[in-house]
Protein backbone atom coordinates (compact mmCIF):
# COMPACT_ATOMS: atom_id res chain seq x y z
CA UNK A 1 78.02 125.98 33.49
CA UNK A 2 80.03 129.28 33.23
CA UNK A 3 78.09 132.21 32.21
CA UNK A 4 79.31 135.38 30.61
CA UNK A 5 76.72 138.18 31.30
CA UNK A 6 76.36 141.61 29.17
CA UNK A 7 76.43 143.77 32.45
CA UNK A 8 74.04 146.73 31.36
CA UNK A 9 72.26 144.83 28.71
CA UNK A 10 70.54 142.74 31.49
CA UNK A 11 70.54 145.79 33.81
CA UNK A 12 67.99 147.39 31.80
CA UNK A 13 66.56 143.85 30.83
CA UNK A 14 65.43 143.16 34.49
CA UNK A 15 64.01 146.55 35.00
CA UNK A 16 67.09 147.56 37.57
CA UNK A 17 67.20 151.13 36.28
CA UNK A 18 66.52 153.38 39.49
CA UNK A 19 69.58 155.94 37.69
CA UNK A 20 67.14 157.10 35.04
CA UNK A 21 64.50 158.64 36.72
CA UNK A 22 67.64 160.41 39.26
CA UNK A 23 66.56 158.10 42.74
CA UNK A 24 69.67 156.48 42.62
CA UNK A 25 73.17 155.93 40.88
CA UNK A 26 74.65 153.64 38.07
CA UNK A 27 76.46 152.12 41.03
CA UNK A 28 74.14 151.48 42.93
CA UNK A 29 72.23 149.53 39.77
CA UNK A 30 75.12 147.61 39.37
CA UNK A 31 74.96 146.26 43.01
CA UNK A 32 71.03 145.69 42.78
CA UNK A 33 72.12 144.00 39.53
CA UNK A 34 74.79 141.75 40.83
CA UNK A 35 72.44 140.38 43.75
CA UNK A 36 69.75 139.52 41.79
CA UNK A 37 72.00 137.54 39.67
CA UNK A 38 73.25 136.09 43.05
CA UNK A 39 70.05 135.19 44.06
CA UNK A 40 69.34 133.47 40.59
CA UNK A 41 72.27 131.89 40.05
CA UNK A 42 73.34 128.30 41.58
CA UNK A 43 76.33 128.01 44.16
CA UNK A 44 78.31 126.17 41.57
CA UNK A 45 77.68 128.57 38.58
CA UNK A 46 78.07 131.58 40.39
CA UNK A 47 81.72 131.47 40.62
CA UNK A 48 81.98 130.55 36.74
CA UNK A 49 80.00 134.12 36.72
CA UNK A 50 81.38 136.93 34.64
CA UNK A 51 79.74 139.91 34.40
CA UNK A 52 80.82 142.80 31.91
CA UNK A 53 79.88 146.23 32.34
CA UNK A 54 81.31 149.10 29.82
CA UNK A 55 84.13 151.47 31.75
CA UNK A 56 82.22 154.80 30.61
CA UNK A 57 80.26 154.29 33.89
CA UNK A 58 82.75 153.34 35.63
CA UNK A 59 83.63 154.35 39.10
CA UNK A 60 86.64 156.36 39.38
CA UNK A 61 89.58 154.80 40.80
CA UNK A 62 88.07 151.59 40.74
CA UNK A 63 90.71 148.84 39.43
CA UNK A 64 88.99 147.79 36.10
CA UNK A 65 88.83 144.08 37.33
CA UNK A 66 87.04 143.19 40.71
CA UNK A 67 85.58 140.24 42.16
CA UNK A 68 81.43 140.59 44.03
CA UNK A 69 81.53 138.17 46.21
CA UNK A 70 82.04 134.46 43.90
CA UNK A 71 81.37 137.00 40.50
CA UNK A 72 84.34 138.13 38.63
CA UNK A 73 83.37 141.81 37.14
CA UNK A 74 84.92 143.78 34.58
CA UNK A 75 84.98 147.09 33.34
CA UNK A 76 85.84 147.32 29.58
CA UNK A 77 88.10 150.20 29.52
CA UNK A 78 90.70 148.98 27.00
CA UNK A 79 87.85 148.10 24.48
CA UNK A 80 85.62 150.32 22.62
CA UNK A 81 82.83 148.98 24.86
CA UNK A 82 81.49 145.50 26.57
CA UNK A 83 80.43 144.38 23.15
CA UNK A 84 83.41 144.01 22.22
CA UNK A 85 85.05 142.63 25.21
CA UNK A 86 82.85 140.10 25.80
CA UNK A 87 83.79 138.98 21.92
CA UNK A 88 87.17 138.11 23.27
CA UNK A 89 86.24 136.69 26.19
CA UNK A 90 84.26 134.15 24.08
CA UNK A 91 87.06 133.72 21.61
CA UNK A 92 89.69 132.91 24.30
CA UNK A 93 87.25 130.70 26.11
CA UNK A 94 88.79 126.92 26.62
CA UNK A 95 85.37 125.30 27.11
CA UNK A 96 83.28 127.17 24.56
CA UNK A 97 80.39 124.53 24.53
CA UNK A 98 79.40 125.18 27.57
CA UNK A 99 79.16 128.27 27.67
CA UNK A 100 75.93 130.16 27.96
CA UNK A 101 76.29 133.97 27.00
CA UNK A 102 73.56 136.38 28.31
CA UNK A 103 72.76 139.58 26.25
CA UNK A 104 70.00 140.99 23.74
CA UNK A 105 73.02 141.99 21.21
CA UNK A 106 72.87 140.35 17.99
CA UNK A 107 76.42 141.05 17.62
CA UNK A 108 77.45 139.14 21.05
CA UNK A 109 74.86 136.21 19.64
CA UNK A 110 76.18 136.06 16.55
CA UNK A 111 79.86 135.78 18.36
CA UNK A 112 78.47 133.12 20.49
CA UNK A 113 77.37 131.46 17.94
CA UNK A 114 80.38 131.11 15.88
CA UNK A 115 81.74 129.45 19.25
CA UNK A 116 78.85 126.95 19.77
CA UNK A 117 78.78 128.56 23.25
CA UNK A 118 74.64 129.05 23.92
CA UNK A 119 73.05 132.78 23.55
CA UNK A 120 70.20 133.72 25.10
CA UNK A 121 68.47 136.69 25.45
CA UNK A 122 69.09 138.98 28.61
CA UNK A 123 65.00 139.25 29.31
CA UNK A 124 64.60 135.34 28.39
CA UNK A 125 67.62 134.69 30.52
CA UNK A 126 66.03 136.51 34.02
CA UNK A 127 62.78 135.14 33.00
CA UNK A 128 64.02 131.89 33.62
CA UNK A 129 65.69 132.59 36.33
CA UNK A 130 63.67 133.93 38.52
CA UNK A 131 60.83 131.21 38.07
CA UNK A 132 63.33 128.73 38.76
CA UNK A 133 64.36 130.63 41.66
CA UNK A 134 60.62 130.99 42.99
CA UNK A 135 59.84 127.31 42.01
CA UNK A 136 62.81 126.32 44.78
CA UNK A 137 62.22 128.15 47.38
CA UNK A 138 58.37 126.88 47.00
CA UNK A 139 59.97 123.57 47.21
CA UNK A 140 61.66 124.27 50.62
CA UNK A 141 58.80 125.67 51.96
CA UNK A 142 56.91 122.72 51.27
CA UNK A 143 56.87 120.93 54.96
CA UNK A 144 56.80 117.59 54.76
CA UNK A 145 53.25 115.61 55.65
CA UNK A 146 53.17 113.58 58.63
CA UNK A 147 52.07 110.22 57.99
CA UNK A 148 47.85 109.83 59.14
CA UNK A 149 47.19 106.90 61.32
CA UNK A 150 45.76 103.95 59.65
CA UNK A 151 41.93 104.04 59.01
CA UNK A 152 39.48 101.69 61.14
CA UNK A 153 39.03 99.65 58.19
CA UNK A 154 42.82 99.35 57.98
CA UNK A 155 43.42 98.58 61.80
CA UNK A 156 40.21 95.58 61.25
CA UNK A 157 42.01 93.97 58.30
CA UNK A 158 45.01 93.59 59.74
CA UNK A 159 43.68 92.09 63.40
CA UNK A 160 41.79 89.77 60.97
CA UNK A 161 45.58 89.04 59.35
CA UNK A 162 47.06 88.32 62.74
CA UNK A 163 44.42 87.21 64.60
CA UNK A 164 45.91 83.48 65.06
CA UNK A 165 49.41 85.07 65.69
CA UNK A 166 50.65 83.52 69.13
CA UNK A 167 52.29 86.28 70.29
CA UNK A 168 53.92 84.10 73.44
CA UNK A 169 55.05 81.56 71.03
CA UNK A 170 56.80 83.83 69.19
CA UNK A 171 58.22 85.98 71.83
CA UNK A 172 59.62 82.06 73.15
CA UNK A 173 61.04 81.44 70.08
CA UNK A 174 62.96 84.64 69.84
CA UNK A 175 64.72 84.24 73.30
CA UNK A 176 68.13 82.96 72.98
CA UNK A 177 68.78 79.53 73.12
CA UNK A 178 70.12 78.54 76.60
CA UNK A 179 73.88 77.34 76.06
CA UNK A 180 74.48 74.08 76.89
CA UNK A 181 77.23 73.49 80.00
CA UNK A 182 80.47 71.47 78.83
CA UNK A 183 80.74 68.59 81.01
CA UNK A 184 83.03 68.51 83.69
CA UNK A 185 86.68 68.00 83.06
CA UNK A 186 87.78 64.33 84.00
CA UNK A 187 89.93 64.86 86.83
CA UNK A 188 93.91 63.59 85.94
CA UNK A 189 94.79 60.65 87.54
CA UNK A 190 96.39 60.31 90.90
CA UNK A 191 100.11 59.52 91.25
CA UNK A 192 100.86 55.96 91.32
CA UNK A 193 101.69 54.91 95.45
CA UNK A 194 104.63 52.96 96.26
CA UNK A 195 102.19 50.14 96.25
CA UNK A 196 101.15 50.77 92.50
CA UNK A 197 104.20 51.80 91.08
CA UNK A 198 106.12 48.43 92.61
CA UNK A 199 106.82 45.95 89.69
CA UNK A 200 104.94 42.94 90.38
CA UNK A 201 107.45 40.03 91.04
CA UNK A 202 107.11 37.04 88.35
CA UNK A 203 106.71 33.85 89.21
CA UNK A 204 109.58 31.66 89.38
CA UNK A 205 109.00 29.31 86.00
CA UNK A 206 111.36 26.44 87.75
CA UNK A 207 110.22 24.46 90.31
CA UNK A 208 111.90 24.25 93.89
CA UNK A 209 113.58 20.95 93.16
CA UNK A 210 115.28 22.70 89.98
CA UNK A 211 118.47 23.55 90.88
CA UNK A 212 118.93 20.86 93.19
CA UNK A 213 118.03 18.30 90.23
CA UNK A 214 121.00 20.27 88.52
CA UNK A 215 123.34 20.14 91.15
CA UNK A 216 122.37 16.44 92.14
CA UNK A 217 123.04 15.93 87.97
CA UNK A 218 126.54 17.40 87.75
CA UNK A 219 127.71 15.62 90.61
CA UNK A 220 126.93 12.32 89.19
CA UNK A 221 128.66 13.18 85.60
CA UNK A 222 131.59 13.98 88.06
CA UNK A 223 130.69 17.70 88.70
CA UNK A 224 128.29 20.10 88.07
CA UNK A 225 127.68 20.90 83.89
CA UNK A 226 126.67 25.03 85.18
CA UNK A 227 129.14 26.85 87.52
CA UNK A 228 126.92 27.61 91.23
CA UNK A 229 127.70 31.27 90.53
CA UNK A 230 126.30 31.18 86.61
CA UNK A 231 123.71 29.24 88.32
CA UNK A 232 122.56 31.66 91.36
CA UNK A 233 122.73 34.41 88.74
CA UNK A 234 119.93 32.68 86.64
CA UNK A 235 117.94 32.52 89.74
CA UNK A 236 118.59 36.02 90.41
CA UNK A 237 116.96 37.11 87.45
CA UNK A 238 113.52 35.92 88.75
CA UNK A 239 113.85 38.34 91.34
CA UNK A 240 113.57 41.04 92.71
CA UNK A 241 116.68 43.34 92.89
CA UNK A 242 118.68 43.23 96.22
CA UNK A 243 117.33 39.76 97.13
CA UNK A 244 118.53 36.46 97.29
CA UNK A 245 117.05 33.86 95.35
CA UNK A 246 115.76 30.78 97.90
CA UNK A 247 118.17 27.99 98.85
């Protein structure tokens, strides 16, 4: 949430005032100033952190807009004071509604106001702060408990629980099942042998006497009805290739 903060306003507000009594400087308020609102202040806030101080303090050559670290500060010297810078700083503000504006002025309230931006008072505002500063760190210190071991009355209900547990059984049951080995691959089968791969011969379907029953009929219808060569190549077919049929 950005934060627009009435520099001297909260200076005296938080009791960072060492100039007054002559120990130290305005400067070195402002610097005790801007680290306390460091150390108060979020990481994610602090660089939407504007602080506004009025320039009649000012240091003396200093340029009359610096950055502290992730805070932007300003020194009002073209305004009549912070007051009134601050006033424009919430007029030209793009997010207005959520902005929180820290000062005791009624003037800068009243400004916020008529903004919707939220206005708190400076003292209010470091209140806060701080407790929520303290209330973290308690936090962090906080070291976390180490869990007790169970009581006797624990460790006896639960044997009485798992008293009928089988631890074997189970530790059985959790080992892997064994995979089963594929069966052996059926081996190819051999190459056919000469034997194998030799046609069988068929059987001749005519008896012996066949063709002589043929010939024997041609000659007595005054020659034979089948050529001998037509015949032989009939024979031939109930073969084998290369041979002869029988005579």
């Amino acid at each position: 949430m950005p934060l627009i903060i009435d520099g001297y306003n909260l200076l005296y507000a938080a009791g960072v005032v060492s100039s007054l009594d002559g120990s130290g400087s305005f400067e070195q308020d402002r610097l005790a100033l801007l680290e306390l609102i460091r150390s108060v202040v979020d990481s994610e806030e602090i660089r939407q952190t504007v602080v506004v101080f009025d320039s009649a303090k000012a240091p003396p050559g200093l340029p009359r807009t610096v950055r502290y670290h992730d805070i932007v500060v300003h020194f009002a010297s073209e305004y009549a004071d912070a007051d009134e810078m601050i006033e424009f700083l919430i007029e030209r503000h793009a997010a207005p509604r959520r902005l929180t504006v820290v000062s005791s002025d009624h003037r800068v309230q009243r400004a916020a106001r008529r903004r919707k931006a939220t206005a708190i008072d400076s003292a209010h505002w470091v209140s806060l702060m701080r407790r929520k500063r303290h209330a973290q760190d308690k936090a962090a210190q906080i070291p976390t408990k180490p869990l007790a071991p169970p009581s006797d009355s624990e460790v006896s209900r639960w044997m009485r629980e798992f008293s009928d547990v089988d631890v074997d059984q189970i530790a059985k049951e959790l080992k892997p099942l064994k995979r089963s080995t594929p069966p052996p691959a059926k081996p190819a089968d051999p190459a056919p042998s000469e034997e194998t791969s030799k046609k069988p011969t068929p059987d001749n379907p005519f008896p012996d006497e066949f063709e002589d029953e043929i010939r024997q009929l041609g000659s007595q219808l005054g020659g034979s009805i089948f050529p001998s060569d037509y015949l032989d190549e009939i024979a031939r077919e109930f073969w084998d290739d290369g041979e002869d049929p029988p005579k």
